[in-house]
C-alpha atoms as a PDB file:
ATOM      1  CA  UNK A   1     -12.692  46.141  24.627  1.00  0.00           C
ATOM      2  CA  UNK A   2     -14.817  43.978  27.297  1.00  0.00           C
ATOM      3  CA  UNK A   3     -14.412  40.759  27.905  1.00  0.00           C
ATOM      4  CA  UNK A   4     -17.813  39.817  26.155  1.00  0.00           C
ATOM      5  CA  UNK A   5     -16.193  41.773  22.971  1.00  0.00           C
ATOM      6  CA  UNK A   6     -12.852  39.924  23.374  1.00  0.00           C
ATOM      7  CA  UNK A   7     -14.840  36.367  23.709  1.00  0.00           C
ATOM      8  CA  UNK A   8     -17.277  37.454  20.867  1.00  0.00           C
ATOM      9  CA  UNK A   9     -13.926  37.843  18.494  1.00  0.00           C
ATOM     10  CA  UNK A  10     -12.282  34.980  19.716  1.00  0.00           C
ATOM     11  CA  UNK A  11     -15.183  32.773  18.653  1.00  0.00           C
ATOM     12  CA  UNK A  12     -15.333  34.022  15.090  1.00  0.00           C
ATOM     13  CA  UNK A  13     -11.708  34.024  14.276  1.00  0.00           C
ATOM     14  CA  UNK A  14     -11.886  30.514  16.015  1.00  0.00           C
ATOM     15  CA  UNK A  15     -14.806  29.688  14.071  1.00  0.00           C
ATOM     16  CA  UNK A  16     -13.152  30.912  10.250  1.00  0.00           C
ATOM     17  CA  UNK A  17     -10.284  29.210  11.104  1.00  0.00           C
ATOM     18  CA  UNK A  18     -11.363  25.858  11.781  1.00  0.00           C
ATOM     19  CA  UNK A  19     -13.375  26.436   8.605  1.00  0.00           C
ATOM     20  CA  UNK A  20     -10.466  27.009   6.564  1.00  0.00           C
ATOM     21  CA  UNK A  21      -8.871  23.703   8.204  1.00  0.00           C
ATOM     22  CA  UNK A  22     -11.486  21.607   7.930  1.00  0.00           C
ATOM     23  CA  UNK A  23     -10.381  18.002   7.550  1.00  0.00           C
ATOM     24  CA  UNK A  24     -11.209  15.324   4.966  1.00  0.00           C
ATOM     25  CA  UNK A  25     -14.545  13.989   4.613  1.00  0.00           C
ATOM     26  CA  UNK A  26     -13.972   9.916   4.777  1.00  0.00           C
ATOM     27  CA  UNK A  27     -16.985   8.194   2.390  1.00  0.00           C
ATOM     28  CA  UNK A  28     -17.879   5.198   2.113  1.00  0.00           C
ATOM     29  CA  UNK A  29     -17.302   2.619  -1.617  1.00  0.00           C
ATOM     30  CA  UNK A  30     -20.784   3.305  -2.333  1.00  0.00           C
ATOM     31  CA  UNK A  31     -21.155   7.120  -2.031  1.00  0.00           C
ATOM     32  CA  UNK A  32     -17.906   7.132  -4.053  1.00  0.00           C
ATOM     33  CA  UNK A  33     -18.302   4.930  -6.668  1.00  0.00           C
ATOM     34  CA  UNK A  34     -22.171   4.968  -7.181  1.00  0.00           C
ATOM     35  CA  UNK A  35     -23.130   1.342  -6.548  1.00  0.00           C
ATOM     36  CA  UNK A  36     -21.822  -1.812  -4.254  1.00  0.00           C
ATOM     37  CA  UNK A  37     -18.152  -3.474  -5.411  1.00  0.00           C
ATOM     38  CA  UNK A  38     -18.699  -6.905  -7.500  1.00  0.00           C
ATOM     39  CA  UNK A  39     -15.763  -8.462  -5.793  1.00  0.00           C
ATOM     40  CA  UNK A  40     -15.362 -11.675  -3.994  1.00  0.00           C
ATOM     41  CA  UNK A  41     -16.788 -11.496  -0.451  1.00  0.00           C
ATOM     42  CA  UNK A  42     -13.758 -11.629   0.925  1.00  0.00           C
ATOM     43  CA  UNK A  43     -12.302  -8.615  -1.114  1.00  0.00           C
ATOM     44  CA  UNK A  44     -15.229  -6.717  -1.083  1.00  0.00           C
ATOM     45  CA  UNK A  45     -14.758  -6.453   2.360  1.00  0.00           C
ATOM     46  CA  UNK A  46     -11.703  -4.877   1.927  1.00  0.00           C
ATOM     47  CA  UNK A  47     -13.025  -2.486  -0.643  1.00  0.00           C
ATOM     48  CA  UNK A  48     -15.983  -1.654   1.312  1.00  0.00           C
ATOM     49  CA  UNK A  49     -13.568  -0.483   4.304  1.00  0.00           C
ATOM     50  CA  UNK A  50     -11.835   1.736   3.092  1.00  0.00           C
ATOM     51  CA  UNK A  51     -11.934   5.241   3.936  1.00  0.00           C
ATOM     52  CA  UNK A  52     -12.001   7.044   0.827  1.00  0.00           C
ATOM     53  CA  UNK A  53     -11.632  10.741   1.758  1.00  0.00           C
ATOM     54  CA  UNK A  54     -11.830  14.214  -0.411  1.00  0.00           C
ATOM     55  CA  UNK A  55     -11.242  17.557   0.709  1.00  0.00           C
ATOM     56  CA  UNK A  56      -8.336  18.913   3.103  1.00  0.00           C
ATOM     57  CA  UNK A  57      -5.467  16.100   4.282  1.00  0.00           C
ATOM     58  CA  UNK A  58      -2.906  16.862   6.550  1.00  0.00           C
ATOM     59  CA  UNK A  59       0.417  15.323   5.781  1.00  0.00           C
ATOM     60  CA  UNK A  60       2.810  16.761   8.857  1.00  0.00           C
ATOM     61  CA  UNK A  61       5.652  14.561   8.499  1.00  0.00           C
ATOM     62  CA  UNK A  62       6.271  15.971   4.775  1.00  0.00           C
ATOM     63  CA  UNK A  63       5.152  19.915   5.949  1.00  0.00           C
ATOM     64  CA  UNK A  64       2.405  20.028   3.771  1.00  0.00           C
ATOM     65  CA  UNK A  65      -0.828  19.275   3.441  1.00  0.00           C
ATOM     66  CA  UNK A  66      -3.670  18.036   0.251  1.00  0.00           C
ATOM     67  CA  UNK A  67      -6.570  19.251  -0.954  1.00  0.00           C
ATOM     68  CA  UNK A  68      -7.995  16.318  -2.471  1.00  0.00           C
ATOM     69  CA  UNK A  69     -11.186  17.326  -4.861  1.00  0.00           C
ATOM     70  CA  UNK A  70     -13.741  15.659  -6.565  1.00  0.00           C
ATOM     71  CA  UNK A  71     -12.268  14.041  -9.261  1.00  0.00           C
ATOM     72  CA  UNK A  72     -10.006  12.192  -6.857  1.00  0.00           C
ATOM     73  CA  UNK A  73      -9.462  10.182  -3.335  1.00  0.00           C
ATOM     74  CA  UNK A  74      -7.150   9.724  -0.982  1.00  0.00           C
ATOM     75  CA  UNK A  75      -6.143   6.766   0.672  1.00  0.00           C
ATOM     76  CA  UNK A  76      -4.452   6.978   4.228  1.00  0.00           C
ATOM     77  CA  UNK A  77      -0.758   5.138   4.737  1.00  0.00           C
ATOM     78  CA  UNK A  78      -2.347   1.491   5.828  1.00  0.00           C
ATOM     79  CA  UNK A  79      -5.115   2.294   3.350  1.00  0.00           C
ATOM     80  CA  UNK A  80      -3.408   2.270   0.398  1.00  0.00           C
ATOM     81  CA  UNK A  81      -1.282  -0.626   1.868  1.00  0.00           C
ATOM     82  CA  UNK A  82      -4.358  -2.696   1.628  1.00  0.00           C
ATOM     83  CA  UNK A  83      -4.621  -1.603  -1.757  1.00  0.00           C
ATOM     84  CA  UNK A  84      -1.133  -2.281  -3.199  1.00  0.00           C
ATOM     85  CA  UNK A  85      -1.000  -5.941  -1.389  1.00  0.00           C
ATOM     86  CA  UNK A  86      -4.602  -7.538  -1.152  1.00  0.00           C
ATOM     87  CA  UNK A  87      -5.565  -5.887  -4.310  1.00  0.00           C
ATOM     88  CA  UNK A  88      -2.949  -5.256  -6.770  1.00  0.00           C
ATOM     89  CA  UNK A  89      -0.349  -8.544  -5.252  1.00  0.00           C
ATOM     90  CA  UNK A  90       2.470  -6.255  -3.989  1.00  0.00           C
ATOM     91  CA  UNK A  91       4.399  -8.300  -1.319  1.00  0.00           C
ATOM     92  CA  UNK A  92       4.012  -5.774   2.328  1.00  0.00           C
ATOM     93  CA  UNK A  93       7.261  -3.986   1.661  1.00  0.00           C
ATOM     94  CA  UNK A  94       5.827  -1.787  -1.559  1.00  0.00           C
ATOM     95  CA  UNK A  95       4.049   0.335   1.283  1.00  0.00           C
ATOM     96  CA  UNK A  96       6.651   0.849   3.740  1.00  0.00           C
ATOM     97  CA  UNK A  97       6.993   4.547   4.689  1.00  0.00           C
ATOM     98  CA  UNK A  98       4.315   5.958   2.336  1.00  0.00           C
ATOM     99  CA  UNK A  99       2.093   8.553   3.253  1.00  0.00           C
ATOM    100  CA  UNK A 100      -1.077   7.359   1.373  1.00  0.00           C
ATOM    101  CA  UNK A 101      -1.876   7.801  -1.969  1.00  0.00           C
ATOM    102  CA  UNK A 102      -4.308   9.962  -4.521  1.00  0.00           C
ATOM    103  CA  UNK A 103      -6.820   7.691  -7.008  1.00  0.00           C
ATOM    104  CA  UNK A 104      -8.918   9.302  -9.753  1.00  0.00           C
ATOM    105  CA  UNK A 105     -12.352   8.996  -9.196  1.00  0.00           C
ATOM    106  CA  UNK A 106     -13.507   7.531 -11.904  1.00  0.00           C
ATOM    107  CA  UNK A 107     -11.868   4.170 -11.063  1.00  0.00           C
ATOM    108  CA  UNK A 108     -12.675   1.786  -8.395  1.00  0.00           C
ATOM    109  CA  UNK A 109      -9.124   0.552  -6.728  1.00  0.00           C
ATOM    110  CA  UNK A 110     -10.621  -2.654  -8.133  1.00  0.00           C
ATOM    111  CA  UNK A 111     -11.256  -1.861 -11.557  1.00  0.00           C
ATOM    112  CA  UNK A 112      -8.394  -2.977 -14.450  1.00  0.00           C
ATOM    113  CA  UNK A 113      -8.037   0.013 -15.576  1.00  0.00           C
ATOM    114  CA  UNK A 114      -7.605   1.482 -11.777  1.00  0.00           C
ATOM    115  CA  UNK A 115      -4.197   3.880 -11.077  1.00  0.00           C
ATOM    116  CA  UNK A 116      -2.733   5.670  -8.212  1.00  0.00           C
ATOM    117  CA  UNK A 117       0.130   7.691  -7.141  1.00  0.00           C
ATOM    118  CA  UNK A 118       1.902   7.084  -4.016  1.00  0.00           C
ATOM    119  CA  UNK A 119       2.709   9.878  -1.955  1.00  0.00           C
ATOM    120  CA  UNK A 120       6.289   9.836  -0.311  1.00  0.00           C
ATOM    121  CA  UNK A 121       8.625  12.845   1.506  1.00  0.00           C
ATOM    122  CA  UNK A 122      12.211  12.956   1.501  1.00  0.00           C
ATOM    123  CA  UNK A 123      13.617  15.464   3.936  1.00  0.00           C
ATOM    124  CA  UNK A 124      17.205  15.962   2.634  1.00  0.00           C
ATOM    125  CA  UNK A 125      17.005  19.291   2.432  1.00  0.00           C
ATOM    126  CA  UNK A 126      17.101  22.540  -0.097  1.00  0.00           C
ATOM    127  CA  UNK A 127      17.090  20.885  -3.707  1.00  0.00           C
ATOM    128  CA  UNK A 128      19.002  23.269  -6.193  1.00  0.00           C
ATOM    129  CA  UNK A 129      17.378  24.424  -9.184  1.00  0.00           C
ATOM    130  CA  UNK A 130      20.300  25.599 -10.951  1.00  0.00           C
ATOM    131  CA  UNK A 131      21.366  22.883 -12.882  1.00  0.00           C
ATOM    132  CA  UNK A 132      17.315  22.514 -14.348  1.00  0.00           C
ATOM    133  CA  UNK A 133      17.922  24.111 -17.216  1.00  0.00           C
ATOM    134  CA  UNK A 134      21.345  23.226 -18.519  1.00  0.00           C
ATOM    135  CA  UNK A 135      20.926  19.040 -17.696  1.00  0.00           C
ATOM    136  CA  UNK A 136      21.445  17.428 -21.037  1.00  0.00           C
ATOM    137  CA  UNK A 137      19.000  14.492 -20.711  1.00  0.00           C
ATOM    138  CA  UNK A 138      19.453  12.299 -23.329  1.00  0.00           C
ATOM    139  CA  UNK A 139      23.255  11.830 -21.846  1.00  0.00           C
ATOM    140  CA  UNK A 140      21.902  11.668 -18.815  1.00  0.00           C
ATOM    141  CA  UNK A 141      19.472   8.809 -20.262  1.00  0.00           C
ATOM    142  CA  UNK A 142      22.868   6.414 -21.632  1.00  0.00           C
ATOM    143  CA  UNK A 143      24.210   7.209 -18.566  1.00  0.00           C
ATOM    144  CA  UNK A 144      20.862   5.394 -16.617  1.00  0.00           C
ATOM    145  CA  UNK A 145      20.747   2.548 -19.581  1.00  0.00           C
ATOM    146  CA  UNK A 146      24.114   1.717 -18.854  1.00  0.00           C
ATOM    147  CA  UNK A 147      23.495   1.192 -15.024  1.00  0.00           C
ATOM    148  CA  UNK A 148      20.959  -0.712 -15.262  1.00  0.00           C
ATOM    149  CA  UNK A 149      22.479  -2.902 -17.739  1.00  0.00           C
ATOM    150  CA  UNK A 150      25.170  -3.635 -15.272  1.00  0.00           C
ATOM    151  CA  UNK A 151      22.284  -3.778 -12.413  1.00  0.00           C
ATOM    152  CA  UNK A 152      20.922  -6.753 -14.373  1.00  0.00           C
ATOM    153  CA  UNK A 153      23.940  -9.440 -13.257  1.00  0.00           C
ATOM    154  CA  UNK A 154      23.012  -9.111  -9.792  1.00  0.00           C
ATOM    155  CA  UNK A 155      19.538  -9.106  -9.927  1.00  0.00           C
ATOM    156  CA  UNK A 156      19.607 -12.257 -12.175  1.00  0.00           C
ATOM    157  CA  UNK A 157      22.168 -13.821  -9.653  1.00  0.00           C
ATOM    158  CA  UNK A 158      19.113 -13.085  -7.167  1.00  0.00           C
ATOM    159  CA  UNK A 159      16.560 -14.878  -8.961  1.00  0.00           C
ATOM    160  CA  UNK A 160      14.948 -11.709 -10.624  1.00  0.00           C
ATOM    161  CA  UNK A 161      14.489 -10.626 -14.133  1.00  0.00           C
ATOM    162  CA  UNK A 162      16.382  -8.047 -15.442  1.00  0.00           C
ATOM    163  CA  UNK A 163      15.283  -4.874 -16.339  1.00  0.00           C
ATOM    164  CA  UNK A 164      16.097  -3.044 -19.728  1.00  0.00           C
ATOM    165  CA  UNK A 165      15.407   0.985 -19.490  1.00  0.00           C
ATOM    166  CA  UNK A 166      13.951   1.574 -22.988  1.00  0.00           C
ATOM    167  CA  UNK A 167      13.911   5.387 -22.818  1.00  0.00           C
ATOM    168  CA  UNK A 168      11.849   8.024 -21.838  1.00  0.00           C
ATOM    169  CA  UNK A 169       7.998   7.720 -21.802  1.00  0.00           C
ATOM    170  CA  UNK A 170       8.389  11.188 -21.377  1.00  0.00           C
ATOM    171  CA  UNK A 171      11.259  13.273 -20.662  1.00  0.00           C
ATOM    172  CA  UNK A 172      11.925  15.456 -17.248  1.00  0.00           C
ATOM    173  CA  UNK A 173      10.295  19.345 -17.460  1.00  0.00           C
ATOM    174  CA  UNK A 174      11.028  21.464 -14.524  1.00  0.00           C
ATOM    175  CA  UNK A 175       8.379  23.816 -14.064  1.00  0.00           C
ATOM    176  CA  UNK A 176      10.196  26.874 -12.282  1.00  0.00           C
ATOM    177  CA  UNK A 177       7.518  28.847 -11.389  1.00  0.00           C
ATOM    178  CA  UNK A 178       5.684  26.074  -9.616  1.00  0.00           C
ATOM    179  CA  UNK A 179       9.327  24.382  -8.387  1.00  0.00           C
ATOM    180  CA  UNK A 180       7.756  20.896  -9.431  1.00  0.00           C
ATOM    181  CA  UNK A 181       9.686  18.381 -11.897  1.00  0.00           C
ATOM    182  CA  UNK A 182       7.840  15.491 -13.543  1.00  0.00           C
ATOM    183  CA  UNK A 183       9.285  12.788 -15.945  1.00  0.00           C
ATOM    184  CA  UNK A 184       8.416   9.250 -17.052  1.00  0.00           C
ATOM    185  CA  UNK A 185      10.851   5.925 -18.025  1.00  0.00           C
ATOM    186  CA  UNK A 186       9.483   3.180 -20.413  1.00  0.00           C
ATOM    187  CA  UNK A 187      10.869  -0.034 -18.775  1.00  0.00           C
ATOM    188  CA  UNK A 188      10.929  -3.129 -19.815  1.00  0.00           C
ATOM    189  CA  UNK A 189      11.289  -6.604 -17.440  1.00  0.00           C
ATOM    190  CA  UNK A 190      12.355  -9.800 -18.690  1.00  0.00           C
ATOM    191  CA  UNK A 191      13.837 -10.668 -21.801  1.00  0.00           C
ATOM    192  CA  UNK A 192      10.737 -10.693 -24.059  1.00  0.00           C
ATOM    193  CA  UNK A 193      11.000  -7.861 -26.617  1.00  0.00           C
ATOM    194  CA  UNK A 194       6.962  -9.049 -26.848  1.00  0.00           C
ATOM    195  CA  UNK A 195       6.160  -8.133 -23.186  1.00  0.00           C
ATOM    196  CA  UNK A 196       4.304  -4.877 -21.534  1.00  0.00           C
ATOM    197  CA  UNK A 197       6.072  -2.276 -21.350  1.00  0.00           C
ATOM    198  CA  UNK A 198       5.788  -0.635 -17.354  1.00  0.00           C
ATOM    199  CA  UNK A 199       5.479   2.917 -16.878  1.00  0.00           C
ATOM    200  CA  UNK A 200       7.297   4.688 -14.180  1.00  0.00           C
ATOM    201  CA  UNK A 201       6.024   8.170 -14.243  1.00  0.00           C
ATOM    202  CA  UNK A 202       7.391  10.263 -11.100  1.00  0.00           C
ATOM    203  CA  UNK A 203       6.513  14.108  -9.925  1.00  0.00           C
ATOM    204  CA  UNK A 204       8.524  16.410  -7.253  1.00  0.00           C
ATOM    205  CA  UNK A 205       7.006  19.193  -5.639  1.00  0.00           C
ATOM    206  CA  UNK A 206       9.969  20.807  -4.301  1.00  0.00           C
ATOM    207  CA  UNK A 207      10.109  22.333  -0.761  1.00  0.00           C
ATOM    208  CA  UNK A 208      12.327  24.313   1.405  1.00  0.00           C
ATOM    209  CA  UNK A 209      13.565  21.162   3.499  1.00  0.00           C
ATOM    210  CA  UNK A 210      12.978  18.604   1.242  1.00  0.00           C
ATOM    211  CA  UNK A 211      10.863  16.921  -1.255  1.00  0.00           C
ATOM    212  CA  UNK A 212       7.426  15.691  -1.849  1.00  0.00           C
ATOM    213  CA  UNK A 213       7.536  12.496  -4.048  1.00  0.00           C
ATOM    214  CA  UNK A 214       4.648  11.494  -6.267  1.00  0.00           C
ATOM    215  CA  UNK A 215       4.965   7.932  -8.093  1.00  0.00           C
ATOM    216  CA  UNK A 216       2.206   6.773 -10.022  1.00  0.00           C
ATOM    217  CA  UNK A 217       1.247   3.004 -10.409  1.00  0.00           C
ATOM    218  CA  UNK A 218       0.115   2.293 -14.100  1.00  0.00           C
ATOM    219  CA  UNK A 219       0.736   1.078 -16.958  1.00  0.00           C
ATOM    220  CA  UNK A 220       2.497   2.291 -19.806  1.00  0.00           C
ATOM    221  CA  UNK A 221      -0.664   2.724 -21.811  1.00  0.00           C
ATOM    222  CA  UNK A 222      -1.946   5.046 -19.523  1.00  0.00           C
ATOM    223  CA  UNK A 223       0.158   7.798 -19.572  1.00  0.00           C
ATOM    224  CA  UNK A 224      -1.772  10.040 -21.648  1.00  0.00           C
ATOM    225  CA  UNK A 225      -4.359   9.832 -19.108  1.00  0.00           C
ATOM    226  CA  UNK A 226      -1.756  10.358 -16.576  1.00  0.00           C
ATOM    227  CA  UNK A 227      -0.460  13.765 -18.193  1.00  0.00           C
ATOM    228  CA  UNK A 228      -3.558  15.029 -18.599  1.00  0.00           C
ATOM    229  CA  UNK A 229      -3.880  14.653 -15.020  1.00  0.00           C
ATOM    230  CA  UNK A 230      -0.832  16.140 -14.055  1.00  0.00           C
ATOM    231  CA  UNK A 231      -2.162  19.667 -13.979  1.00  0.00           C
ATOM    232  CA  UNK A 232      -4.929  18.926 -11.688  1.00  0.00           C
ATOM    233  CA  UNK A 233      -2.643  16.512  -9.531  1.00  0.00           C
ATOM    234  CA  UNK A 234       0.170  19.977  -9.194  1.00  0.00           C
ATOM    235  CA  UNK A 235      -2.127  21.625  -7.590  1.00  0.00           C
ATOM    236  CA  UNK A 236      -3.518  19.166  -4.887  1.00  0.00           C
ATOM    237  CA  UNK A 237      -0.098  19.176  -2.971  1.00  0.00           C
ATOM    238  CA  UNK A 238       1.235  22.194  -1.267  1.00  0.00           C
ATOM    239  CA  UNK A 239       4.128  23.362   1.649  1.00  0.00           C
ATOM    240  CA  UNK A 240       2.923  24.938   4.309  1.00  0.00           C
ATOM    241  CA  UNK A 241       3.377  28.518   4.846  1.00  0.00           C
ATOM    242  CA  UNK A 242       7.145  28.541   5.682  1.00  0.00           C
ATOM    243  CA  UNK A 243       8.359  25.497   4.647  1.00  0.00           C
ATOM    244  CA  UNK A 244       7.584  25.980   0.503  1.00  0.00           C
ATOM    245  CA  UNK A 245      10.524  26.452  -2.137  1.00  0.00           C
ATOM    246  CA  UNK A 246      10.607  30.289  -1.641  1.00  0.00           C
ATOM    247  CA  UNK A 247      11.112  30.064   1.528  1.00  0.00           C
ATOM    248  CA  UNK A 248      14.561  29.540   1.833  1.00  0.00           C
ATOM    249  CA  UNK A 249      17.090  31.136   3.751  1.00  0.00           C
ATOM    250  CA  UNK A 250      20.804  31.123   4.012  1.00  0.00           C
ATOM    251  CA  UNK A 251      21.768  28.701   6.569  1.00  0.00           C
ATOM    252  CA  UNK A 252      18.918  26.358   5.845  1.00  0.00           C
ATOM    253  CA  UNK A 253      20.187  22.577   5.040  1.00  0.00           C
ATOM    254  CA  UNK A 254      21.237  21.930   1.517  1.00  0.00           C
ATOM    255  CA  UNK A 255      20.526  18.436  -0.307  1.00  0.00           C
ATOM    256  CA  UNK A 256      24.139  17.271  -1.355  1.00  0.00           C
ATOM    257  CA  UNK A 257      22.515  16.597  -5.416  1.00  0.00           C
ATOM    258  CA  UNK A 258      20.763  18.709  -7.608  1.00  0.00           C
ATOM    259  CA  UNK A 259      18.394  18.465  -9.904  1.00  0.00           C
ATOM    260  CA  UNK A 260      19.647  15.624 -12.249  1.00  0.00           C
ATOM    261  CA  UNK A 261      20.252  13.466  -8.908  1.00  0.00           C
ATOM    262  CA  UNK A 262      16.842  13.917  -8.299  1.00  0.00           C
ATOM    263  CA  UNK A 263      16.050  11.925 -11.415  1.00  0.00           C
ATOM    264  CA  UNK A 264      18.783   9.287 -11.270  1.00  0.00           C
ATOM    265  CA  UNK A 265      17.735   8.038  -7.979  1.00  0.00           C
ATOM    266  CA  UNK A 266      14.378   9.054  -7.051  1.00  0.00           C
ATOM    267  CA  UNK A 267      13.836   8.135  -3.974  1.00  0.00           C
ATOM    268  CA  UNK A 268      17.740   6.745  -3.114  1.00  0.00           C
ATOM    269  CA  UNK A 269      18.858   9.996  -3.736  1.00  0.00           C
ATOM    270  CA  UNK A 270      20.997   9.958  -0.758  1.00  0.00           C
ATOM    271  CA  UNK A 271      22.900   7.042  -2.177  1.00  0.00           C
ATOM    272  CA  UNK A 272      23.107   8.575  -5.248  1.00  0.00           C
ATOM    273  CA  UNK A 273      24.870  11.852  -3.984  1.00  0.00           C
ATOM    274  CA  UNK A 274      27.323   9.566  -1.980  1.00  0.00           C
ATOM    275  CA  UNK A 275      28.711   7.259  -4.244  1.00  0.00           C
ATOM    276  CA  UNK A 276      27.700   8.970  -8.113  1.00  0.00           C
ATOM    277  CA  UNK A 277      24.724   7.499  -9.759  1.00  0.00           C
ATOM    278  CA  UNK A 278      26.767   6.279 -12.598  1.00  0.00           C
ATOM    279  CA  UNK A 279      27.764   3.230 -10.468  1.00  0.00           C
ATOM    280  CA  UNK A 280      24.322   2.321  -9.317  1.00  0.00           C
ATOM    281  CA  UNK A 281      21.862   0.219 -10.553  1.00  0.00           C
ATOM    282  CA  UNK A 282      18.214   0.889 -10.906  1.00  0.00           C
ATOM    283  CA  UNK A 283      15.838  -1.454  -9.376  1.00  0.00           C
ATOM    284  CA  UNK A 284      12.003  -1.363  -8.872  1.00  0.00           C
ATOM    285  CA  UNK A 285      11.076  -1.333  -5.630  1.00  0.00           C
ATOM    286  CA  UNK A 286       8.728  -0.298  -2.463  1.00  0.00           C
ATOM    287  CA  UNK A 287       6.475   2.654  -1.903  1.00  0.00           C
ATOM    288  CA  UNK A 288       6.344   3.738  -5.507  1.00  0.00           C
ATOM    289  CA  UNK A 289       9.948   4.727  -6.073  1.00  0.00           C
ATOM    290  CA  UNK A 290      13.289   4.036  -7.693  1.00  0.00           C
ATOM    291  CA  UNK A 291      15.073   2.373  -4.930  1.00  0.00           C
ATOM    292  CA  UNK A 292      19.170   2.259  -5.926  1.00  0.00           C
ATOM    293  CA  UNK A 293      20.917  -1.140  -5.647  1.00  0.00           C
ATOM    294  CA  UNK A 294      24.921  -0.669  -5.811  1.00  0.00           C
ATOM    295  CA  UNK A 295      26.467  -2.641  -8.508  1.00  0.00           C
ATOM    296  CA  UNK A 296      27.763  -5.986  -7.063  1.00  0.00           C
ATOM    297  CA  UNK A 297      25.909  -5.629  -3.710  1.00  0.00           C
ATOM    298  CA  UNK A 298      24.928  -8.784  -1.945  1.00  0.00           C
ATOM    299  CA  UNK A 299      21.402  -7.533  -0.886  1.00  0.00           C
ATOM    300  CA  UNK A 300      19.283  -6.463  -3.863  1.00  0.00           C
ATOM    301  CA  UNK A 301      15.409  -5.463  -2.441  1.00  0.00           C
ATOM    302  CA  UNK A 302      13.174  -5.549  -5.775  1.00  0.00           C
ATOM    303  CA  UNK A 303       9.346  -5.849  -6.233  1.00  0.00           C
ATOM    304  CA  UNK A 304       8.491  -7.032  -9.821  1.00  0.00           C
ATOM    305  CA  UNK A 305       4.391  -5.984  -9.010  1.00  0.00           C
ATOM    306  CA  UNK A 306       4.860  -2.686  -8.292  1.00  0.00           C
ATOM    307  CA  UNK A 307       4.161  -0.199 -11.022  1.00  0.00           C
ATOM    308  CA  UNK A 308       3.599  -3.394 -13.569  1.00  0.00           C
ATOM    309  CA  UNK A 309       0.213  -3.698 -15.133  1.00  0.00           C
ATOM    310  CA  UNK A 310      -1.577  -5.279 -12.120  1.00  0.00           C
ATOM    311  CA  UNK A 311      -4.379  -7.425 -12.501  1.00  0.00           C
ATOM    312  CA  UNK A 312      -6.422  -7.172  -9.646  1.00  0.00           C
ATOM    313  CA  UNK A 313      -7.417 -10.954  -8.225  1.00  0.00           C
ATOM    314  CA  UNK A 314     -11.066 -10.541  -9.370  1.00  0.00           C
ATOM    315  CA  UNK A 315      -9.683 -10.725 -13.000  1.00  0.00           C
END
């Protein structure tokens, strides 16, 4: 083949690839949302910055990527930051180490009845699927109740309320074919019988070196809307081609917990497979997760905001 036929080639396969690549489209509040934010000046300035982008999103440091359609938005890592402090009253550390997060279209990051999911990786390797089936949850649901009961002392001692786990808002399915697990606790801070109940409602996409985390922001109320969502949501995340579930090979790092360690510590999974989760306390805190506090430890990092029913400061 000459070298005009070689060049001619190049250019097309160039050309289809960088059309099967291309990157997010970043629009503006208004082509969005259909009309200019009613917000404070000062807040509608952050509103009206942000980059609110559809289509394909590279996430590298997780080995996968989105494709982010119409119905929703993603929000880059110092994006959504702005989001979860200036907007929703999260102190700075409730974004550390995110990766952005997805919004559903239909609300404004503004609006009351507003939600997200934050978008988190944790690269401890090959997850195990073969306890999925034979976890008996509601043990494994005293077994949480109880640790957070004896979490309580210590966060009390460090001037937070304590947290009661009231069950499961809905309980973990493992979806085999698609290696994704989803599950949702009803919590409860304070000791007000009377007060909203918080929804914690957590996906994993799992891959072959680790695990994309999905924690959603809401309120208990909305978790209807949520699982109806959930679907649509599955299918926005993928691995890239050789680092998805299937893709494992002998000799490829292996997470040291298995499926119900997944759910027991979220995103402190590593401390969980260390020490047992039965001795550690759940705790709310940053980027979206379950962060694990060991019983009786002097530090104890919790963020009562996050994943509450947030009232944006317009309200």
């Amino acid at each position: 083949m000459g070298t005009k036929g070689m060049s001619k080639k190049y250019f097309i396969s160039a050309a289809l690839l960088l059309l099967s690549c291309t990157l997010a489209e970043a629009k503006t509040y208004r082509e969005i949302f259909g009309s200019e934010s009613q917000l404070p000046p000062e807040l509608k300035t952050v509103v009206e910055s942000l980059d609110y982008k559809q289509g394909i999103v590279e996430l590298p440091l997780a080995h996968a990527k989105l494709n982010v359609p119409a119905e929703f938005y993603f929000l880059d890592q110092a994006d959504a930051a702005r989001v979860l402090t200036q907007l929703w009253g999260n102190p700075p550390a409730a974004a550390e180490g995110s990766l952005g997060m997805i919004f559903p279209v239909q609300y404004a990051p503004e609006s009351a009845g507003s939600w997200g999911s934050i978008i988190d990786y944790i690269d401890d390797g090959y997850v195990s699927d073969i306890d999925a089936q034979s976890i008996d949850f509601d043990a494994l649901l005293i077994d949480l109740k109880d640790a957070a009961v004896e979490g309580n002392a210590e966060r009390e001692k460090s001037g937070y309320e304590p947290m009661t786990l009231v069950g499961w808002a809905s309980p973990p399915f493992y979806d085999k074919s698609a290696h994704t697990l989803h599950w949702a606790r009803d919590l409860l801070f304070g000791k007000d019988p009377k007060s909203p109940h918080t929804l914690n409602y957590s996906l994993r996409l799992l891959g072959r070196e680790g695990v994309l985390q999905l924690n959603f922001v809401a309120g208990l109320e909305q978790l209807p809307e949520i699982k109806a969502s959930i679907p649509s949501i599955m299918k926005i995340a993928t691995f890239v081609p050789g680092k998805t579930y299937t893709d494992f090979r002998d000799g490829d790092k292996l997470a040291a917990y298995g499926m119900a360690g997944l759910i027991a510590a979220g995103a402190g999974a590593k401390i969980a497979a260390k020490v047992g989760f039965l001795a550690i306390a759940l705790a709310f805190l940053k980027k979206g997760g379950i962060v694990l506090v060991i019983a009786g430890a002097a530090i104890v990092r919790f963020v009562k905001g996050l994943f509450g029913k947030k009232a944006p400061p317009a309200a």
